[in-house]
Protein backbone atom coordinates (compact mmCIF):
# COMPACT_ATOMS: atom_id res chain seq x y z
CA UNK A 1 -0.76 -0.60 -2.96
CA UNK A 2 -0.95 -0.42 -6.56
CA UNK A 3 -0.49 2.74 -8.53
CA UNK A 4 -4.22 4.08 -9.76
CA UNK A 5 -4.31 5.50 -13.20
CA UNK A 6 -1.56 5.29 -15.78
CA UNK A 7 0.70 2.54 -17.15
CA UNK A 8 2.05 0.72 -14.09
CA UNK A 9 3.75 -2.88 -13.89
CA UNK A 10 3.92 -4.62 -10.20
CA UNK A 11 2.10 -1.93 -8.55
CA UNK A 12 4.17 1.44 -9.76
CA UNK A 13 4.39 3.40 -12.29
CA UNK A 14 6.58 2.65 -15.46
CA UNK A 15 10.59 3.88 -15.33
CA UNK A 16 10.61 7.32 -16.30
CA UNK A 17 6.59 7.91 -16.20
CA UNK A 18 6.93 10.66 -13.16
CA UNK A 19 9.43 11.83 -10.79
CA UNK A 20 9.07 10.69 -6.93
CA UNK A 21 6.67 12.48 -5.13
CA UNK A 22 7.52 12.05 -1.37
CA UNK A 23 3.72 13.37 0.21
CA UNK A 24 2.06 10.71 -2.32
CA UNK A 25 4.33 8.26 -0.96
CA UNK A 26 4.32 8.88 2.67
CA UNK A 27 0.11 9.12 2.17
CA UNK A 28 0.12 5.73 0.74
CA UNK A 29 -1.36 2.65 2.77
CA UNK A 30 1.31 0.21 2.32
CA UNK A 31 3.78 2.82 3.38
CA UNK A 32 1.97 3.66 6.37
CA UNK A 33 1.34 0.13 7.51
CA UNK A 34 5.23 0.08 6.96
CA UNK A 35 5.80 2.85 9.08
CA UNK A 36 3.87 1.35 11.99
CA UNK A 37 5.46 -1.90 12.08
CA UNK A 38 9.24 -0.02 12.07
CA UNK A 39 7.70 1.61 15.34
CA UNK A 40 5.98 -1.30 16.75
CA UNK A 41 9.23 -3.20 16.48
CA UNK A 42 10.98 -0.65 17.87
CA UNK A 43 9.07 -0.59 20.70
CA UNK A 44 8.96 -4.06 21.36
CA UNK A 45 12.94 -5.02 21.67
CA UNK A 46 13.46 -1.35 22.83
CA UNK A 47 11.18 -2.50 25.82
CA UNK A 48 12.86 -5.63 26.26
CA UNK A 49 16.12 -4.38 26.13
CA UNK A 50 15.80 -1.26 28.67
CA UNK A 51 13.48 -3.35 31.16
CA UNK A 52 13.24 -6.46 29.91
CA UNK A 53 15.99 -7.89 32.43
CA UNK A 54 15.62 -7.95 36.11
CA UNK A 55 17.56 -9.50 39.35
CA UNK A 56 15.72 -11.88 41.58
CA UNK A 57 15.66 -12.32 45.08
CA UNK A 58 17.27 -15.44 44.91
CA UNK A 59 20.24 -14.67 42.66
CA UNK A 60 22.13 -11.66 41.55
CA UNK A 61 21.91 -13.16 37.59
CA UNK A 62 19.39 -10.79 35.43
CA UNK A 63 16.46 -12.68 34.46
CA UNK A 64 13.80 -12.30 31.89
CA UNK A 65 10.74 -11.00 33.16
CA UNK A 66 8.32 -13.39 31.71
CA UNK A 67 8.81 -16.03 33.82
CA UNK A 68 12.54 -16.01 33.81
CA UNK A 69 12.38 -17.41 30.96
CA UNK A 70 15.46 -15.93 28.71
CA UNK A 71 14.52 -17.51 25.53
CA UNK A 72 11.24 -15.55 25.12
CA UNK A 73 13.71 -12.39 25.53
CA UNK A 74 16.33 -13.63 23.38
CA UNK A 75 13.50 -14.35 20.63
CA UNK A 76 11.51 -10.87 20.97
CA UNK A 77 14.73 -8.58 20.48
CA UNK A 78 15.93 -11.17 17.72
CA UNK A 79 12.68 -10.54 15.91
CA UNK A 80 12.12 -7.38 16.77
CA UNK A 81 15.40 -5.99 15.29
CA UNK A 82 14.81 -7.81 12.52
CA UNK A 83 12.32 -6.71 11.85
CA UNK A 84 13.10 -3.03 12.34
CA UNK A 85 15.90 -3.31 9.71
CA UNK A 86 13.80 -4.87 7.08
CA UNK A 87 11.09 -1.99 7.76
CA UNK A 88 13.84 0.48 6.54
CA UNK A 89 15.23 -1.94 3.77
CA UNK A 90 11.45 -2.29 2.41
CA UNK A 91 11.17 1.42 2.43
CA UNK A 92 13.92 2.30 0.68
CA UNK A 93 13.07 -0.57 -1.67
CA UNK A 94 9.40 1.29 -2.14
CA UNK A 95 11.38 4.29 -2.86
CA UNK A 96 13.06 2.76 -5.82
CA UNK A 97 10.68 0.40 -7.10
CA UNK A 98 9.23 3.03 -9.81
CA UNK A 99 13.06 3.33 -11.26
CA UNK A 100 13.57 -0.03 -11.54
CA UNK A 101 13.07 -0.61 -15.93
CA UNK A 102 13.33 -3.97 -15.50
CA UNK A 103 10.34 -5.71 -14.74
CA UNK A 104 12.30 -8.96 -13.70
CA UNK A 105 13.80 -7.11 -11.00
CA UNK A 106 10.36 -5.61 -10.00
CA UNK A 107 9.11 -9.25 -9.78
CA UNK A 108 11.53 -10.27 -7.48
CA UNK A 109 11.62 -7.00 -5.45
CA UNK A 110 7.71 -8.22 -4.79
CA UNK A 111 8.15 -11.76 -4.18
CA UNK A 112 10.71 -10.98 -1.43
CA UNK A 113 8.31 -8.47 0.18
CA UNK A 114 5.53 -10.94 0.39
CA UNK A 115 7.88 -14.09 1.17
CA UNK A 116 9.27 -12.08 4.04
CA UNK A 117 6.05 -10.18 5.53
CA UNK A 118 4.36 -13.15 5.13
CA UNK A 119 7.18 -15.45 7.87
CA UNK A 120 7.30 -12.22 9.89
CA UNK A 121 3.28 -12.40 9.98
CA UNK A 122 3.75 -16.06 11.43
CA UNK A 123 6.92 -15.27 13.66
CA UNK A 124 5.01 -12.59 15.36
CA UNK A 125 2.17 -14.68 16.03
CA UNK A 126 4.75 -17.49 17.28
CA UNK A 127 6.12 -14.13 19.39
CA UNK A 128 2.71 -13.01 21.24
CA UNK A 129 2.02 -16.80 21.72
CA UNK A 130 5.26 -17.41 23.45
CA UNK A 131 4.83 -13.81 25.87
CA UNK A 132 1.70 -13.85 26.65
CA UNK A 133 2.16 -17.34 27.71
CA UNK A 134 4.91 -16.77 30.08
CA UNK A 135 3.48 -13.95 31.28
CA UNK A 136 0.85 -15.78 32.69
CA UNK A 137 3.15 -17.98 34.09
CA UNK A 138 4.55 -15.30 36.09
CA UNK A 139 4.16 -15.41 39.48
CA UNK A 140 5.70 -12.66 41.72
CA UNK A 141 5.09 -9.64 39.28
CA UNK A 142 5.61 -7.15 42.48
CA UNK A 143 9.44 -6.37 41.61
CA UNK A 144 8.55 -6.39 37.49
CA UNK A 145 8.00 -3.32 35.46
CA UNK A 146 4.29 -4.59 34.11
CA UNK A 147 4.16 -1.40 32.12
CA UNK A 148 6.80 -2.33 29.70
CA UNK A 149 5.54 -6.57 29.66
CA UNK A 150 2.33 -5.02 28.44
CA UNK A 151 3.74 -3.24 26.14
CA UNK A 152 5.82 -6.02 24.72
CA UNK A 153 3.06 -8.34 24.74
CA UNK A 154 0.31 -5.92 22.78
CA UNK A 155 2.90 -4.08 20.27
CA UNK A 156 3.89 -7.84 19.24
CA UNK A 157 -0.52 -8.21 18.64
CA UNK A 158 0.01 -5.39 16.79
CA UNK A 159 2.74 -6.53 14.83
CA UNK A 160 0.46 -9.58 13.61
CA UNK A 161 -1.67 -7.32 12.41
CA UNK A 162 0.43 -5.02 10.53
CA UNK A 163 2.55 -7.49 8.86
CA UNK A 164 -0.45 -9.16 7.80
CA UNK A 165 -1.56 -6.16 5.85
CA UNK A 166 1.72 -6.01 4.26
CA UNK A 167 1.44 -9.40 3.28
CA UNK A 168 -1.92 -8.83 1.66
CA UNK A 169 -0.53 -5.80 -0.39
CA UNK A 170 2.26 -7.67 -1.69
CA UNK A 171 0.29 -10.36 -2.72
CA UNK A 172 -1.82 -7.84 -4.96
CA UNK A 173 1.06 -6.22 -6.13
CA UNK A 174 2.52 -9.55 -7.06
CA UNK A 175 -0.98 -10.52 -8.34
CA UNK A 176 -1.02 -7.17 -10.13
CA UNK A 177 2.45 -7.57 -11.98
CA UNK A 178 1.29 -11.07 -13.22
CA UNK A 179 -2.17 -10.29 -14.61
CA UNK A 180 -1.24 -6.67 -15.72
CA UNK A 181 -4.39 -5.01 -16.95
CA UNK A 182 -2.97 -1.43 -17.80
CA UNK A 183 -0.70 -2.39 -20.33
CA UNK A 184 -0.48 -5.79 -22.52
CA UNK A 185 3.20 -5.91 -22.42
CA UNK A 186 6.18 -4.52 -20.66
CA UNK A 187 9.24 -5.63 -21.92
CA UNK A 188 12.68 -4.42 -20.64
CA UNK A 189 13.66 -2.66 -23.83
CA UNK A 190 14.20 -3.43 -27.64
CA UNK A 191 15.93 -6.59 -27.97
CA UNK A 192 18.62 -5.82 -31.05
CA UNK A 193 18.83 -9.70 -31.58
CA UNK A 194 16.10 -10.04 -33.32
CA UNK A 195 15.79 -8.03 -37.21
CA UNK A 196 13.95 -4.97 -36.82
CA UNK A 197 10.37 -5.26 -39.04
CA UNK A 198 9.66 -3.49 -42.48
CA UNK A 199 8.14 -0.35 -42.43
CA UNK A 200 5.93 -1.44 -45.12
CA UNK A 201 4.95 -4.69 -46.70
CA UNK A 202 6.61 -5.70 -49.84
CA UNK A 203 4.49 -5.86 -52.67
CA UNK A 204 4.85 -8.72 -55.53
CA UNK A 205 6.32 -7.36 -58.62
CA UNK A 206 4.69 -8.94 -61.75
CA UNK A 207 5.99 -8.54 -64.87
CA UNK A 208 4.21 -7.88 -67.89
CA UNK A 209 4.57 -8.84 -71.66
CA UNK A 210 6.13 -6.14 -74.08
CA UNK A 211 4.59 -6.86 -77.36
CA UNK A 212 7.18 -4.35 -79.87
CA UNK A 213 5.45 -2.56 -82.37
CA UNK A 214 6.29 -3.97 -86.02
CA UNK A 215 6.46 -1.09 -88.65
CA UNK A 216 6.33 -2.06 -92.59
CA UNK A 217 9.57 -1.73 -94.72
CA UNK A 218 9.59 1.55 -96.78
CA UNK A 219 9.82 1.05 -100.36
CA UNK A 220 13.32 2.28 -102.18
CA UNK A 221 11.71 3.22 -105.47
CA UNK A 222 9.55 6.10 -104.41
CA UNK A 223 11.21 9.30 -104.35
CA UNK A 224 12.51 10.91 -101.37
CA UNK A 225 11.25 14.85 -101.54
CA UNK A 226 13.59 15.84 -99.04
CA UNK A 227 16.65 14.47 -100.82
CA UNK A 228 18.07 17.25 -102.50
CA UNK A 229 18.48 17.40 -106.72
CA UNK A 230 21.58 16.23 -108.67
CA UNK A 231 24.13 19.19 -109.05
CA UNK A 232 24.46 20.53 -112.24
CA UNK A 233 27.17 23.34 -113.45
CA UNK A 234 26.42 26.33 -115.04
CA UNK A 235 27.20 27.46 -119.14
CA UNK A 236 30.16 30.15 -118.76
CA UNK A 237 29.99 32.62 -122.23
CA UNK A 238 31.84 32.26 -125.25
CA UNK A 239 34.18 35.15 -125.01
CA UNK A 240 35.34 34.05 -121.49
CA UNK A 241 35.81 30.11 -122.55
CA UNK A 242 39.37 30.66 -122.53
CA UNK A 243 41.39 32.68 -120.37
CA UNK A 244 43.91 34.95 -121.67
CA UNK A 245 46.89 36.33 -119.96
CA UNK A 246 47.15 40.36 -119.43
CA UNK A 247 49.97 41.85 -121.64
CA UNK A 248 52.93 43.68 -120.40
């Protein structure tokens, strides 16, 4: 079943949203359903393979006991430990699905889910058909353990039933995945071949018109005050005009 509240993609949460929680997944209905058909299965070739086989009056060759007919057998363990194994696989699988960041992988982890619950649905149906058919067709049921033939032929019922629902949540998880409501997007990471946008949207840079300012020419005959006056030496006295030498 699909993951209620949060970002999810195909039914779980997103890669790193939570850790695993194993009482929220063992309460969960697909996991239960899963859970039943791994034990219905079991029970059906487990049947079949303890009692399933019985000697005759007439030969000392084991027979199958619905209607001696070994193919029925042959087809209810084949399925049934089948279907056992993928139980587990699908488990472990459910287990995982919330760590898987890619959600091409989760898409396909789905689509096998519902491809294969979906045949076992139909090969269980085809498996009930074919036992409770040659059950009837059983005549001397004196020397046949009925208990386990029952058993066989309602646990494969069952089976219909259970891998239907299985079927049905796969479908809305696949359903789920495709039409994603919780989140627009969910891409597998940041793809570096493409050029990472600009923070901030370049602005056109228009240039304007510098007008210089003109000043007028200053005139060369007006007189500069700061320029300093023409130099001029001073009158030495009349008795010092000439300089005389000191006598020895």
């Amino acid at each position: 079943m699909a993951e209620k509240g949060g970002a999810s993609a195909y039914g779980a949460s997103l890669a790193g949203g939570e850790g695993f929680d194993f009482y929220k997944f063992v309460r969960q209905p697909q996991t239960i359903v899963r859970i039943l058909s791994w034990i219905f299965a079991l029970v059906v070739f487990a049947c079949i393979s303890t009692e399933g086989y019985i000697n005759s009056s007439q030969s000392a060759e084991a027979k199958c006991i619905f209607n001696q007919n070994d193919s029925a057998c042959h087809y209810s363990i084949g399925i049934g430990v089948i279907a056992f194994l993928a139980c587990v696989a699908f488990l472990a699988l459910d287990v995982y699905l919330p760590f898987m960041s890619n959600a091409s992988q989760r898409k396909y982890a789905v689509i096998a889910d519902l491809v294969f619950s979906g045949a076992w649905c139909f090969l269980w149906f085809v498996c009930f058909c074919l036992l409770a058919n040659q059950w009837a067709k059983t005549t001397d049921v004196s020397v046949v353990p009925q208990d386990a033939a029952r058993a066989t032929v309602a646990f494969s019922f069952f089976s219909i039933a259970t891998w239907g629902i299985l079927t049905y949540f796969a479908f809305i998880r696949f359903r789920r995945g495709v039409n994603e409501a919780t989140i627009p997007t969910y891409n597998d990471g940041p793809d570096h071949n493409t050029s990472y946008p600009p923070t901030y949207a370049p602005t056109s840079y228009n240039p304007t018109t510098y007008t210089p300012t003109t000043y007028n020419t200053y005139p060369s005959n007006v007189a500069d005050m700061h320029q300093p006056p023409p130099f001029t030496p001073s009158p030495q006295p009349q008795g010092d005009s000439e300089y005389q030498p000191p006598s020895h």
